[in-house]
N, C-alpha and C. Protein backbone atom coordinates (compact mmCIF):
# COMPACT_ATOMS: atom_id res chain seq x y z
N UNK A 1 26.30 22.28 24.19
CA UNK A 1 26.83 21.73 25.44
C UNK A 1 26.68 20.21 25.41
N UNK A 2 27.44 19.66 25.83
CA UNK A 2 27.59 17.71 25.20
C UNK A 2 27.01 17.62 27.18
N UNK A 3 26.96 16.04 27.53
CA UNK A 3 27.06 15.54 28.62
C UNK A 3 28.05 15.52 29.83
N UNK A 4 27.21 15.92 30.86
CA UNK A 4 28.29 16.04 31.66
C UNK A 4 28.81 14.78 32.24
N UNK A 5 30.54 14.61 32.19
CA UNK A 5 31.17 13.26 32.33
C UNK A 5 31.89 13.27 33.40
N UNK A 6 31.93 12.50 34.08
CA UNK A 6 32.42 12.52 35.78
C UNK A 6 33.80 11.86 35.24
N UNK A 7 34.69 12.62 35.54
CA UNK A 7 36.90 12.29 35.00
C UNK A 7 37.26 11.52 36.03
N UNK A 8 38.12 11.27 35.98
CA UNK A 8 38.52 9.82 35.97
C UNK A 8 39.15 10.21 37.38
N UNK A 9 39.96 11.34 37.72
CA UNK A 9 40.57 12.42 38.51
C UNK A 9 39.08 12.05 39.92
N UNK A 10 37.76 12.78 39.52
CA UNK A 10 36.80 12.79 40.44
C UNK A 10 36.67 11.68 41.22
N UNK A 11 36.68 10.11 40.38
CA UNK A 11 36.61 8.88 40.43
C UNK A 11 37.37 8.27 41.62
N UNK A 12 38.62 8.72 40.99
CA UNK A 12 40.02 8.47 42.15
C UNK A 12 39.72 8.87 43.55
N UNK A 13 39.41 10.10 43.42
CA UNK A 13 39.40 11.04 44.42
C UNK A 13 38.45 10.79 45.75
N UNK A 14 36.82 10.35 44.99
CA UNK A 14 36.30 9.78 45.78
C UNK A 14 36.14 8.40 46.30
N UNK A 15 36.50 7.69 45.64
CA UNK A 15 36.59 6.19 45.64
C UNK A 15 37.68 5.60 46.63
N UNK A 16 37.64 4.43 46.59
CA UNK A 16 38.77 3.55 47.68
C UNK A 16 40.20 3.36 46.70
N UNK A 17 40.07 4.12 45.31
CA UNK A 17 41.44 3.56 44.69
C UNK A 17 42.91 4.28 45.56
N UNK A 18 42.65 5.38 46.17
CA UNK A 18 43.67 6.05 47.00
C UNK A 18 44.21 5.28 48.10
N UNK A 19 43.45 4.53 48.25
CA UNK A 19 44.04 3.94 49.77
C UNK A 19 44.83 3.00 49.87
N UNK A 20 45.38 2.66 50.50
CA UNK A 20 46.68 1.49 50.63
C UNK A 20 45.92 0.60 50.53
N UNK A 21 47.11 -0.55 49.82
CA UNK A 21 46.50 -1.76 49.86
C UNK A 21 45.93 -2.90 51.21
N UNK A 22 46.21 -2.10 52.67
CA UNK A 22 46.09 -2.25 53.91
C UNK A 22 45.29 -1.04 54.50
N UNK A 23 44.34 -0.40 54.22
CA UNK A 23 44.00 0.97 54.69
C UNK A 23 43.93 0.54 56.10
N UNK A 24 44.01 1.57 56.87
CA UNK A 24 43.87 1.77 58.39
C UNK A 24 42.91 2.75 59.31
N UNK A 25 42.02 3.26 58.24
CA UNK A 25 40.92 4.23 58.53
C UNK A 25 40.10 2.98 59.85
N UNK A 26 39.34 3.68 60.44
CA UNK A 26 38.06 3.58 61.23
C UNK A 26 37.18 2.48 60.23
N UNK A 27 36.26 1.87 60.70
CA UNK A 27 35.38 1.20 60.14
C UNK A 27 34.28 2.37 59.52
N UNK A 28 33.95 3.09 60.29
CA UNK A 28 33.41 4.27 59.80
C UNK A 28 33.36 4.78 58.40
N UNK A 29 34.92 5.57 58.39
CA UNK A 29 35.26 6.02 57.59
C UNK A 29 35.47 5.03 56.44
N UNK A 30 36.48 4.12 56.22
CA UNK A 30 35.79 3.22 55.40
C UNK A 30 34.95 3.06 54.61
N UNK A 31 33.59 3.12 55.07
CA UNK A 31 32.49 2.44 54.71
C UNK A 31 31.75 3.88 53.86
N UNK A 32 32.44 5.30 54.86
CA UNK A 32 32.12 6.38 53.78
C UNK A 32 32.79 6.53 52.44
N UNK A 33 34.24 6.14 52.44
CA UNK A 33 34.79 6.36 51.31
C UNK A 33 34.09 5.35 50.21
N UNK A 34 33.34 3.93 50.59
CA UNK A 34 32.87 3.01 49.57
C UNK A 34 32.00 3.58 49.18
N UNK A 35 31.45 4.51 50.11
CA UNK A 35 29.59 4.80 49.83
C UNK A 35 29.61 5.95 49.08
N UNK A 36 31.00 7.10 48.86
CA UNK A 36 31.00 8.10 48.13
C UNK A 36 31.06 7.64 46.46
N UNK A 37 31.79 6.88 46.49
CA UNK A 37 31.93 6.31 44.83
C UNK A 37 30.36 5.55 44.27
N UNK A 38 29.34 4.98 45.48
CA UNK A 38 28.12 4.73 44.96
C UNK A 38 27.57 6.35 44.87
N UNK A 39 27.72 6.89 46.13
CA UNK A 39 27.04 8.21 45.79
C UNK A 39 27.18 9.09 44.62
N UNK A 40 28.55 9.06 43.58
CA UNK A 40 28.87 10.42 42.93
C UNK A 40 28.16 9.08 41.35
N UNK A 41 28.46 7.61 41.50
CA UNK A 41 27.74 7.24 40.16
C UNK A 41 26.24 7.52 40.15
N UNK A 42 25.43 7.56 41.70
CA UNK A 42 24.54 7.63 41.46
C UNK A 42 23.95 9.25 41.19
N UNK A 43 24.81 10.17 41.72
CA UNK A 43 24.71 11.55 41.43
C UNK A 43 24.90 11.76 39.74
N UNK A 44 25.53 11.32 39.04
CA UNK A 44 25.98 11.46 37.69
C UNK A 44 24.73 10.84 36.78
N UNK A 45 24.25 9.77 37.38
CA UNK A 45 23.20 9.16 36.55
C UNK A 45 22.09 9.87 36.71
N UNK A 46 21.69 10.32 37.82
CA UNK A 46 20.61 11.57 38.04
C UNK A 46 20.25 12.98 36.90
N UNK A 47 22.01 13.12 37.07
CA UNK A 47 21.71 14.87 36.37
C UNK A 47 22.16 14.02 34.60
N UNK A 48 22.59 12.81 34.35
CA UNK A 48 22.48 12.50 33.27
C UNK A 48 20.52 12.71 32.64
N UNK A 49 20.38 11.71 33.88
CA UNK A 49 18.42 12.10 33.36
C UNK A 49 18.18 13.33 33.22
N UNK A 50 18.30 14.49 33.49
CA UNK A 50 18.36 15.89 33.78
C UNK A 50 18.50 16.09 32.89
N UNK A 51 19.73 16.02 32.17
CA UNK A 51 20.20 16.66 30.77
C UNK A 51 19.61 15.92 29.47
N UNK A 52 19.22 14.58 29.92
CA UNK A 52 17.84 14.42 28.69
C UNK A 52 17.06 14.15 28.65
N UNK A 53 16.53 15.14 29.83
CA UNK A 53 15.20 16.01 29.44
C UNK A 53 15.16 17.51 29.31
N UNK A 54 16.22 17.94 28.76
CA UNK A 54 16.50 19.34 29.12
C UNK A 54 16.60 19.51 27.48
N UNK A 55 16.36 20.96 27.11
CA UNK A 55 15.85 21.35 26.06
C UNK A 55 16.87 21.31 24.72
N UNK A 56 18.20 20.92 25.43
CA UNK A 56 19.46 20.73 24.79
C UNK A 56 19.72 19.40 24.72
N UNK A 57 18.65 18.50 25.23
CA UNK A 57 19.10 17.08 25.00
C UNK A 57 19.31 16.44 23.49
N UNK A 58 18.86 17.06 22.52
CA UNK A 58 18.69 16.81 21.05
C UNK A 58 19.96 17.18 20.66
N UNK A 59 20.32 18.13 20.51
CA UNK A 59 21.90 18.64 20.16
C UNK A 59 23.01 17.90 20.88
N UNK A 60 22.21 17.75 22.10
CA UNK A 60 23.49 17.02 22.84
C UNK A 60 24.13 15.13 22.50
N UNK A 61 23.13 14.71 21.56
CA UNK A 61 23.14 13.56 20.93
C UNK A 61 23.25 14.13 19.21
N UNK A 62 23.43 14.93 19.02
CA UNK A 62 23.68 15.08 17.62
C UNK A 62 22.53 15.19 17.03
N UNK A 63 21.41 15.60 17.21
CA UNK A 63 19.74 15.51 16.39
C UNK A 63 19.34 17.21 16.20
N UNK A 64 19.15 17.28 15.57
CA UNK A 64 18.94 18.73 15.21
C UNK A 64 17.74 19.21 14.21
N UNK A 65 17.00 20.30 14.77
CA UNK A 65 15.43 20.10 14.53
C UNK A 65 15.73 20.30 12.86
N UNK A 66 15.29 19.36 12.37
CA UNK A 66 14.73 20.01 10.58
C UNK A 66 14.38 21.01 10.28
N UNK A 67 14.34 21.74 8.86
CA UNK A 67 13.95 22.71 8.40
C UNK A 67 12.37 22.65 8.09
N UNK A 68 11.56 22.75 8.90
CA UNK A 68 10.32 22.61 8.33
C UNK A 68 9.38 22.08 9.43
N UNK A 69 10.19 21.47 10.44
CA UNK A 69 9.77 21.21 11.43
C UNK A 69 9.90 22.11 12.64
N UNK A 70 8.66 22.17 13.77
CA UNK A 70 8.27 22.95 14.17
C UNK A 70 8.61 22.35 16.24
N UNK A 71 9.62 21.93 16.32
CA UNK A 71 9.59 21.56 17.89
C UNK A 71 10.95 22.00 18.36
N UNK A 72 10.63 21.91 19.90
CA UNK A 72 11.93 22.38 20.81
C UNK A 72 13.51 21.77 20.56
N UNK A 73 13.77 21.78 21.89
CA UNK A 73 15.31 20.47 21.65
C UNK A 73 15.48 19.93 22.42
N UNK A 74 14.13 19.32 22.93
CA UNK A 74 14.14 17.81 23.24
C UNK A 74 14.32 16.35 22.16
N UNK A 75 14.69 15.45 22.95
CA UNK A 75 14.34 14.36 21.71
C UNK A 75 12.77 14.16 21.16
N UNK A 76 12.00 14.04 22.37
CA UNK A 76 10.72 13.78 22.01
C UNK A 76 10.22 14.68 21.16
N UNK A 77 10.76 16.08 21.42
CA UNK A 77 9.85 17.19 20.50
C UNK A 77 9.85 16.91 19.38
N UNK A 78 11.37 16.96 18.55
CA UNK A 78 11.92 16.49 17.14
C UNK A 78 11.08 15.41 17.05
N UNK A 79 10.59 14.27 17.53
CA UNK A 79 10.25 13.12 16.76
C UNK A 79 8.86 13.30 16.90
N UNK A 80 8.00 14.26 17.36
CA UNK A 80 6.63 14.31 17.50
C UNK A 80 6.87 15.76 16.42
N UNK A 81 7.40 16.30 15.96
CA UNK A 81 7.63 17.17 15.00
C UNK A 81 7.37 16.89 13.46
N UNK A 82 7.99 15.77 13.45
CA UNK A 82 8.74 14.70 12.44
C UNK A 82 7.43 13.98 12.13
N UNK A 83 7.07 13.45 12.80
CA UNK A 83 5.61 12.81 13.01
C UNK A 83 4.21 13.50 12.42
N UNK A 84 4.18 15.05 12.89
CA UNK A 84 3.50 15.62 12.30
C UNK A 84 3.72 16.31 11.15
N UNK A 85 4.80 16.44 10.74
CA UNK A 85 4.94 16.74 9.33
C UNK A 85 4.84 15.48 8.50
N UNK A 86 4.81 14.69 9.13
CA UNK A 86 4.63 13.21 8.11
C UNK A 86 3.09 13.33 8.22
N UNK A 87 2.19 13.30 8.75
CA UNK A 87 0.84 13.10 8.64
C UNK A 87 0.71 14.41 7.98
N UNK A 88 1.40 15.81 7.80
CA UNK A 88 0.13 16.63 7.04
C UNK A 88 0.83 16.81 5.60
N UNK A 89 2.03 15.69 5.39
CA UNK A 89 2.58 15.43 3.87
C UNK A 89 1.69 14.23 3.38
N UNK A 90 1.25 13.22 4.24
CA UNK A 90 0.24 12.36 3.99
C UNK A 90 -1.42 12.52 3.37
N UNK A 91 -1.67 14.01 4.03
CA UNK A 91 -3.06 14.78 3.87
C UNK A 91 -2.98 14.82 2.36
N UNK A 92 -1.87 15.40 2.46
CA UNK A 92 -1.94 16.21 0.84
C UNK A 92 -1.18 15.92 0.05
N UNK A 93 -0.72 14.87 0.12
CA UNK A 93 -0.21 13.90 -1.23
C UNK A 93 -0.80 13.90 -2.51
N UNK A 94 -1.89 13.95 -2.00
CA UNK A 94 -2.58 13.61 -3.80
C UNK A 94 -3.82 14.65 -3.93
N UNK A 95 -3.60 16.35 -3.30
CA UNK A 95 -3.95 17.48 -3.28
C UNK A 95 -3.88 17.97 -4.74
N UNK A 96 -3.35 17.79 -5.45
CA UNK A 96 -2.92 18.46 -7.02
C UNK A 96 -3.93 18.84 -7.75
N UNK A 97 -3.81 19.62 -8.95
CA UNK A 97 -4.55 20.28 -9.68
C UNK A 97 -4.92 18.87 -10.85
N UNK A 98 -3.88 17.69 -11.03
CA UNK A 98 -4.30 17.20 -11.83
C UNK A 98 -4.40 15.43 -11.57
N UNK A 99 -5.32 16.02 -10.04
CA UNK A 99 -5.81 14.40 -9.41
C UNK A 99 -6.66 13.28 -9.39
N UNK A 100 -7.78 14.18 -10.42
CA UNK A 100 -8.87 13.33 -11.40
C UNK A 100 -8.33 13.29 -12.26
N UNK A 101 -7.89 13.93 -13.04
CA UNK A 101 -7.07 12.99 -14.60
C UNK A 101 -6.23 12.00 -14.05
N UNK A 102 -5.59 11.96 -13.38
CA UNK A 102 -4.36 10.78 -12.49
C UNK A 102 -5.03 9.85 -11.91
N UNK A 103 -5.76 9.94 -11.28
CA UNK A 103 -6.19 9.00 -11.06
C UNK A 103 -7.39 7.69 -11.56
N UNK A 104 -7.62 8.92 -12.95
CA UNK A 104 -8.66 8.37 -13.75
C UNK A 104 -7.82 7.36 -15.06
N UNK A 105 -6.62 7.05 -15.08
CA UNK A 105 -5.68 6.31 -15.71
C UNK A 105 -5.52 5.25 -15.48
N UNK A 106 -5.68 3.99 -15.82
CA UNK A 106 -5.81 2.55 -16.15
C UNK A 106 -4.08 2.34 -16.38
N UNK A 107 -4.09 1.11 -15.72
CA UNK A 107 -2.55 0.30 -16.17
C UNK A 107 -3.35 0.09 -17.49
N UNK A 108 -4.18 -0.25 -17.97
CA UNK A 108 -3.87 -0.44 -19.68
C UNK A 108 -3.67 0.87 -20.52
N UNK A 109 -3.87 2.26 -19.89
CA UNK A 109 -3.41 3.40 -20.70
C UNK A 109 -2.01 3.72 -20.15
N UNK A 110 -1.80 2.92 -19.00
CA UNK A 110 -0.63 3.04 -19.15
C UNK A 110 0.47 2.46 -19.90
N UNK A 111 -0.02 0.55 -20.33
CA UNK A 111 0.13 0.24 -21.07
C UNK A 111 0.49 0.60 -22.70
N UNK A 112 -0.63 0.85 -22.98
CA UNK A 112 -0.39 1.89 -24.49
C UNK A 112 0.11 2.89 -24.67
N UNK A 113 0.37 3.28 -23.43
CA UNK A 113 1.52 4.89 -23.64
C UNK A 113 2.59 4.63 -23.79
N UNK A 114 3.04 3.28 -22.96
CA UNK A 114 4.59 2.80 -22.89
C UNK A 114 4.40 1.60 -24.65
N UNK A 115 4.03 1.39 -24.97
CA UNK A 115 3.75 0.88 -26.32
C UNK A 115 4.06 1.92 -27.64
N UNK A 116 3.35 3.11 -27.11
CA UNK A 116 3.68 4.51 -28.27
C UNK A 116 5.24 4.64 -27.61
N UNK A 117 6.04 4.52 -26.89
CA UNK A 117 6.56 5.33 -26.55
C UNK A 117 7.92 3.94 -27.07
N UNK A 118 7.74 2.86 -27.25
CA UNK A 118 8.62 2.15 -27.65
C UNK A 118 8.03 2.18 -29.24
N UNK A 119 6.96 2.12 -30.33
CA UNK A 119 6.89 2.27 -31.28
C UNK A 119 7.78 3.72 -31.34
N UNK A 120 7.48 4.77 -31.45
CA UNK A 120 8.07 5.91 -31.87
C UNK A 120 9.10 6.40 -31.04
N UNK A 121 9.95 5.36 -30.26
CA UNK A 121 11.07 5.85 -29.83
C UNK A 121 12.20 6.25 -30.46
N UNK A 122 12.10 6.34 -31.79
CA UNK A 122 13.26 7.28 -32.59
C UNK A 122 12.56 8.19 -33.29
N UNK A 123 10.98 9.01 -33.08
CA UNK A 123 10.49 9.91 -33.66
C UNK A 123 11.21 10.95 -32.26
N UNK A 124 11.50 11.74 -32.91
CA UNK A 124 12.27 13.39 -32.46
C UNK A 124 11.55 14.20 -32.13
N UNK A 125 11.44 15.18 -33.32
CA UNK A 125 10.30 16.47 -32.75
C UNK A 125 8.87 15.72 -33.55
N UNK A 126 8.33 16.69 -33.34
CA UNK A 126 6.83 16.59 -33.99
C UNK A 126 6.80 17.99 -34.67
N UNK A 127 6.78 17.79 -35.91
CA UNK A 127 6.45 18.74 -36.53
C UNK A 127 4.74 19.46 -37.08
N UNK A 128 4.99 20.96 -37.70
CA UNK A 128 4.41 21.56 -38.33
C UNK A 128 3.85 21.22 -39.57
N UNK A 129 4.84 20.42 -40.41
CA UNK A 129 4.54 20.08 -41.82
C UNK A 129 5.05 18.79 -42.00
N UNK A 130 4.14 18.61 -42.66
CA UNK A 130 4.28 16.72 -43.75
C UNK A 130 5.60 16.92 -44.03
N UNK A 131 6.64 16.33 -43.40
CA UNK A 131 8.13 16.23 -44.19
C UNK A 131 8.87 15.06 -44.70
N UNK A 132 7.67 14.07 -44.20
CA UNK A 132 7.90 12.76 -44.78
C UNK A 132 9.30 12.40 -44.60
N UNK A 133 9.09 12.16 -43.27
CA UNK A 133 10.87 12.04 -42.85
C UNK A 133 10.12 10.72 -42.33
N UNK A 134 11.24 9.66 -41.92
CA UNK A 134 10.97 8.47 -40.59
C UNK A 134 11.48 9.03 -39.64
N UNK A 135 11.84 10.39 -38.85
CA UNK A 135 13.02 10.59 -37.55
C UNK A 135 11.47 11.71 -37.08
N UNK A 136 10.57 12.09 -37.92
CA UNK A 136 9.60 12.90 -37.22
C UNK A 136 8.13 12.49 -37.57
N UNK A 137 7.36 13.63 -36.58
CA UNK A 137 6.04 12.89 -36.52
C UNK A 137 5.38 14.52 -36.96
N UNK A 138 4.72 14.30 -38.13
CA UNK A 138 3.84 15.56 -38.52
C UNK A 138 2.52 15.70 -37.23
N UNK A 139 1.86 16.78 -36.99
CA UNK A 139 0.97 17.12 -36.44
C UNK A 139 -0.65 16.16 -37.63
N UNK A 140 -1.64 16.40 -36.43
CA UNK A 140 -2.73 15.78 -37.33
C UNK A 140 -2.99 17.14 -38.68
N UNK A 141 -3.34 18.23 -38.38
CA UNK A 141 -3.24 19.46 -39.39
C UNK A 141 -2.18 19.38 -40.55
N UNK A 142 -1.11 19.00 -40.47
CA UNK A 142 -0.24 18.87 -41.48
C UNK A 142 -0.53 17.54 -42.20
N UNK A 143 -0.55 16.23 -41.97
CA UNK A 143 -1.11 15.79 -42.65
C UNK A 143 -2.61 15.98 -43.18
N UNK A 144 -3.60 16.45 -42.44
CA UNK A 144 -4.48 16.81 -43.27
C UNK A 144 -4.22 18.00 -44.41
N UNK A 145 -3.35 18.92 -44.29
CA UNK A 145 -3.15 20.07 -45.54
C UNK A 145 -2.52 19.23 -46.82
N UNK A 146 -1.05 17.99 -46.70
CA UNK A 146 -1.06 17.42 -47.50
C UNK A 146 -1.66 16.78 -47.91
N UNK A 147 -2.85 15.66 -47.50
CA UNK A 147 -3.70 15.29 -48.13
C UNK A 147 -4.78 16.21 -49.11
N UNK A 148 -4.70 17.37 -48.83
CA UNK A 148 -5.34 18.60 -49.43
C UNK A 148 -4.97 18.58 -50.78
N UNK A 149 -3.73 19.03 -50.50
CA UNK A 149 -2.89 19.02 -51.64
C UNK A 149 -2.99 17.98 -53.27
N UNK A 150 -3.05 16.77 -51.98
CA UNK A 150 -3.37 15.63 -53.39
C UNK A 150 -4.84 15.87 -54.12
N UNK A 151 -5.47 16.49 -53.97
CA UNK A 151 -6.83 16.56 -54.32
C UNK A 151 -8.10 15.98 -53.35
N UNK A 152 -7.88 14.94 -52.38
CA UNK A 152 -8.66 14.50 -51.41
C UNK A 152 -9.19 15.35 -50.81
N UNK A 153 -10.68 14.73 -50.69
CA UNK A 153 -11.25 15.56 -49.64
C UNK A 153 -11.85 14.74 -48.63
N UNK A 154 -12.33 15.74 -47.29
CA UNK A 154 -12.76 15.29 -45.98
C UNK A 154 -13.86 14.77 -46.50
N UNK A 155 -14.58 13.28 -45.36
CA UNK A 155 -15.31 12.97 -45.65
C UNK A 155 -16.83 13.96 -45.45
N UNK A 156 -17.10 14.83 -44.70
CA UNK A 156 -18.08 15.67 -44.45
C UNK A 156 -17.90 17.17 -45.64
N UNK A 157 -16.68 17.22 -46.22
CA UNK A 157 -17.00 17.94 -47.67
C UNK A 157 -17.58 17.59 -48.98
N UNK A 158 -17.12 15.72 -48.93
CA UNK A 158 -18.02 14.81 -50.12
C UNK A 158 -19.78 14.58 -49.44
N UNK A 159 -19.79 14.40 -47.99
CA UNK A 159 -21.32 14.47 -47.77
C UNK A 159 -21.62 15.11 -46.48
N UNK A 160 -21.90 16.41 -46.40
CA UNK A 160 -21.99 17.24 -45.93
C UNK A 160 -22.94 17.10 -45.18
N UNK A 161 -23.86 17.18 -43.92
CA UNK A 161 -24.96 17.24 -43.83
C UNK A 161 -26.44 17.95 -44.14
N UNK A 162 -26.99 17.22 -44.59
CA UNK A 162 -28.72 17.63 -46.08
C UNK A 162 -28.20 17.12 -46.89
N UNK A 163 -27.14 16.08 -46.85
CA UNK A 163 -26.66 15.77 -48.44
C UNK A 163 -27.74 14.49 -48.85
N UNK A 164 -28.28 14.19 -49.87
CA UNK A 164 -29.20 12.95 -49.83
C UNK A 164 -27.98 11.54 -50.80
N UNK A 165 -28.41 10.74 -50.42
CA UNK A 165 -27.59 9.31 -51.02
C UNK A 165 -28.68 8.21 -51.71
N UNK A 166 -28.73 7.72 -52.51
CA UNK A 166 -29.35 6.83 -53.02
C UNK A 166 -28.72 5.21 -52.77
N UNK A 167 -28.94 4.57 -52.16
CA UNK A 167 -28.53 2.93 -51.89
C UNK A 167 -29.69 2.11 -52.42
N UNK A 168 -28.49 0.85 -52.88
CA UNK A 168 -29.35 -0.36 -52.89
C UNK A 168 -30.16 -0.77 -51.92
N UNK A 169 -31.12 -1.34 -51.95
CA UNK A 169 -32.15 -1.91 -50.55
C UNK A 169 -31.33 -2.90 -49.98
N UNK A 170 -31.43 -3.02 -48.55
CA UNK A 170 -30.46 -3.52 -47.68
C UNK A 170 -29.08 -3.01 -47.55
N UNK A 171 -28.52 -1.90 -48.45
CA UNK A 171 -27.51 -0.97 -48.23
C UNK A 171 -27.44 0.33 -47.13
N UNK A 172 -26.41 0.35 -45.91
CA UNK A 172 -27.36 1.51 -45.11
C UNK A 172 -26.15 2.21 -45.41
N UNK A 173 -26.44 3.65 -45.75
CA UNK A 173 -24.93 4.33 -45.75
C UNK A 173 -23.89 4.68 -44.14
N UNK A 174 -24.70 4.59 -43.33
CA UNK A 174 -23.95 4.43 -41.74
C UNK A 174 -22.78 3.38 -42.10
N UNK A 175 -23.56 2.32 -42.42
CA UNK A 175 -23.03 0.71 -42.60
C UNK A 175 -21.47 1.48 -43.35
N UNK A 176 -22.33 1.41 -44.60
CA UNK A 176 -21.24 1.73 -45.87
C UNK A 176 -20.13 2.78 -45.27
N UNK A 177 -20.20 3.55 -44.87
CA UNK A 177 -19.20 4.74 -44.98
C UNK A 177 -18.79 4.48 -43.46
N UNK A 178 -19.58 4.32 -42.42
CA UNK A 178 -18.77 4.22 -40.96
C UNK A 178 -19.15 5.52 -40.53
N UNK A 179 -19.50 6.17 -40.76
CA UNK A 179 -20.23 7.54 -39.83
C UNK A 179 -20.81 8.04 -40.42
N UNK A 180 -21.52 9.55 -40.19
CA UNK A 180 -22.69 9.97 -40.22
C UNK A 180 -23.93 9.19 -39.77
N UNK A 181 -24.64 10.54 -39.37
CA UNK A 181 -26.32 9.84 -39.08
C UNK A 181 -27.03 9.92 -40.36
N UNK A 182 -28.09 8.84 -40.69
CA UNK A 182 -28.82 9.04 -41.84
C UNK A 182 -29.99 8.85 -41.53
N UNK A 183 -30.96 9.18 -42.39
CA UNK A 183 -32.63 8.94 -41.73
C UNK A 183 -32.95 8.85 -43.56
N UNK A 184 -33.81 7.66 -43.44
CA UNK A 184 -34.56 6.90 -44.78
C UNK A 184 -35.77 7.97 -45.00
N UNK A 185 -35.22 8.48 -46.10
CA UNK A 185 -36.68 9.92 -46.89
C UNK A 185 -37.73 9.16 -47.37
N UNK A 186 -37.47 7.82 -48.35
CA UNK A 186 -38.03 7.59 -49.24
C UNK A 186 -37.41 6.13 -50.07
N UNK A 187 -38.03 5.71 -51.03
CA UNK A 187 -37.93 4.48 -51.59
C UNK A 187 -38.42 4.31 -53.18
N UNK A 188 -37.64 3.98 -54.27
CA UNK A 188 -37.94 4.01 -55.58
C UNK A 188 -37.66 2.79 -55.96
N UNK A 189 -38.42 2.03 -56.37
CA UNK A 189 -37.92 0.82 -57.24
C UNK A 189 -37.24 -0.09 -56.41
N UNK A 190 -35.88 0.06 -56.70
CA UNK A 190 -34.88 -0.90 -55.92
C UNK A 190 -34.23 -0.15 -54.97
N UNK A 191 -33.94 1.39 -55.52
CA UNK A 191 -33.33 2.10 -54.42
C UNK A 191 -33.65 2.62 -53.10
N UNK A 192 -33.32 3.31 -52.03
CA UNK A 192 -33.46 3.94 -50.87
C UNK A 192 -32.94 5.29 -51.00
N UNK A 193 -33.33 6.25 -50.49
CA UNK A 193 -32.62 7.56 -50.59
C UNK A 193 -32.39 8.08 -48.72
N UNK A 194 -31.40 8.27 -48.57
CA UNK A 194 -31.24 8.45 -47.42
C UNK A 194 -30.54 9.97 -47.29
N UNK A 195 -30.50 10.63 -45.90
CA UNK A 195 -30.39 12.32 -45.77
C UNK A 195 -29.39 12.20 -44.66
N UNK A 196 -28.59 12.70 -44.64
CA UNK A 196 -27.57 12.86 -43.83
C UNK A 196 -27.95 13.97 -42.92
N UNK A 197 -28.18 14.15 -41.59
CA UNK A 197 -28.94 14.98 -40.40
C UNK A 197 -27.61 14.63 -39.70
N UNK A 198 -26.83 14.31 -39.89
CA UNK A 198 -25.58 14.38 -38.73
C UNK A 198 -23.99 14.05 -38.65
């Protein structure tokens, strides 16, 4: 149902436009026919307020409650509707399953991701096997099986832990090799013998 509009017909009807350009009514009368045309604008502006506040005032301006939103069809309802679905999309914005890893991310890892991601922007799939292509990226396992292949071995198969090492004095094998833990057994001459515990 739209607004109710007072025609142009009503206007005429009550108003002084009917009357001669000399009317000859009573002073009276007269003064009723001026006062009906204040009366029917001010009657129209009345039940205008009426109709928006009336439960059809929303439709009757074209507003129509959202899908998801929960109010009448008033205007006010819709926008206090609207309102509260904005505060409980606000609650739980950052509700997710993966909101400590997200938020535990640095512009500098973000940095380096967009860095990998322009270095290997013409690597494709990622493969299964060493294919020694430039268009793919082997898995870490596949290059370790080809390195297999060549005869290489892991560094914890050449010194395993209990493995013992003999160094020059002032040589530490931590130093030397870059990992493992070592602990000093003993001391001969010039050498050190050290035990790999880790």
């Amino acid at each position: 149902m739209a607004f109710t509009k007072v025609d142009e017909a009503e206007i005429r009807a009550a108003g002084v436009t009917p009357l001669t350009d000399s009317p000859t009514l009573p002073p009276a009368q007269l003064k009723e026919k001026f006062d009906q045309k204040g009366d029917m604008a001010l009657d129209a502006f009345n039940n205008h307020i009426d109709e928006l506040e009336a439960t059809t005032a929303a439709s009757n301006i074209g507003a129509t409650v959202p899908t998801g939103v929960t109010a009448a069809g008033t205007v006010q309802s819709v926008l206090g509707g609207l309102a509260l679905l904005a505060v409980a999309a606000d609650a739980v914005k950052h509700s997710h399953e993966n909101k400590q890893l997200l938020d535990g991310l640095t512009s500098g890892q973000f940095s380096g991701y967009d860095a990998l991601v322009t270095n290997y922007g013409s690597i494709s799939p990622v493969t299964t096997l060493n294919a020694l292509s430039n268009t793919s990226l082997p898995t870490c396992k596949a290059v370790a099986d080809y390195i297999s292949t060549l005869g290489f071995k892991t560094f914890d198969a050449v010194y395993p832990v209990g493995c013992i090492v003999f160094c020059e004095l002032g040589v530490a094998p931590a130093t030397l090799y870059g990992q493992g833990t070592w602990t000093s057994v003993g001391a001969a001459g010039d050498l050190i013998a050290y035990k790999r515990t880790a």
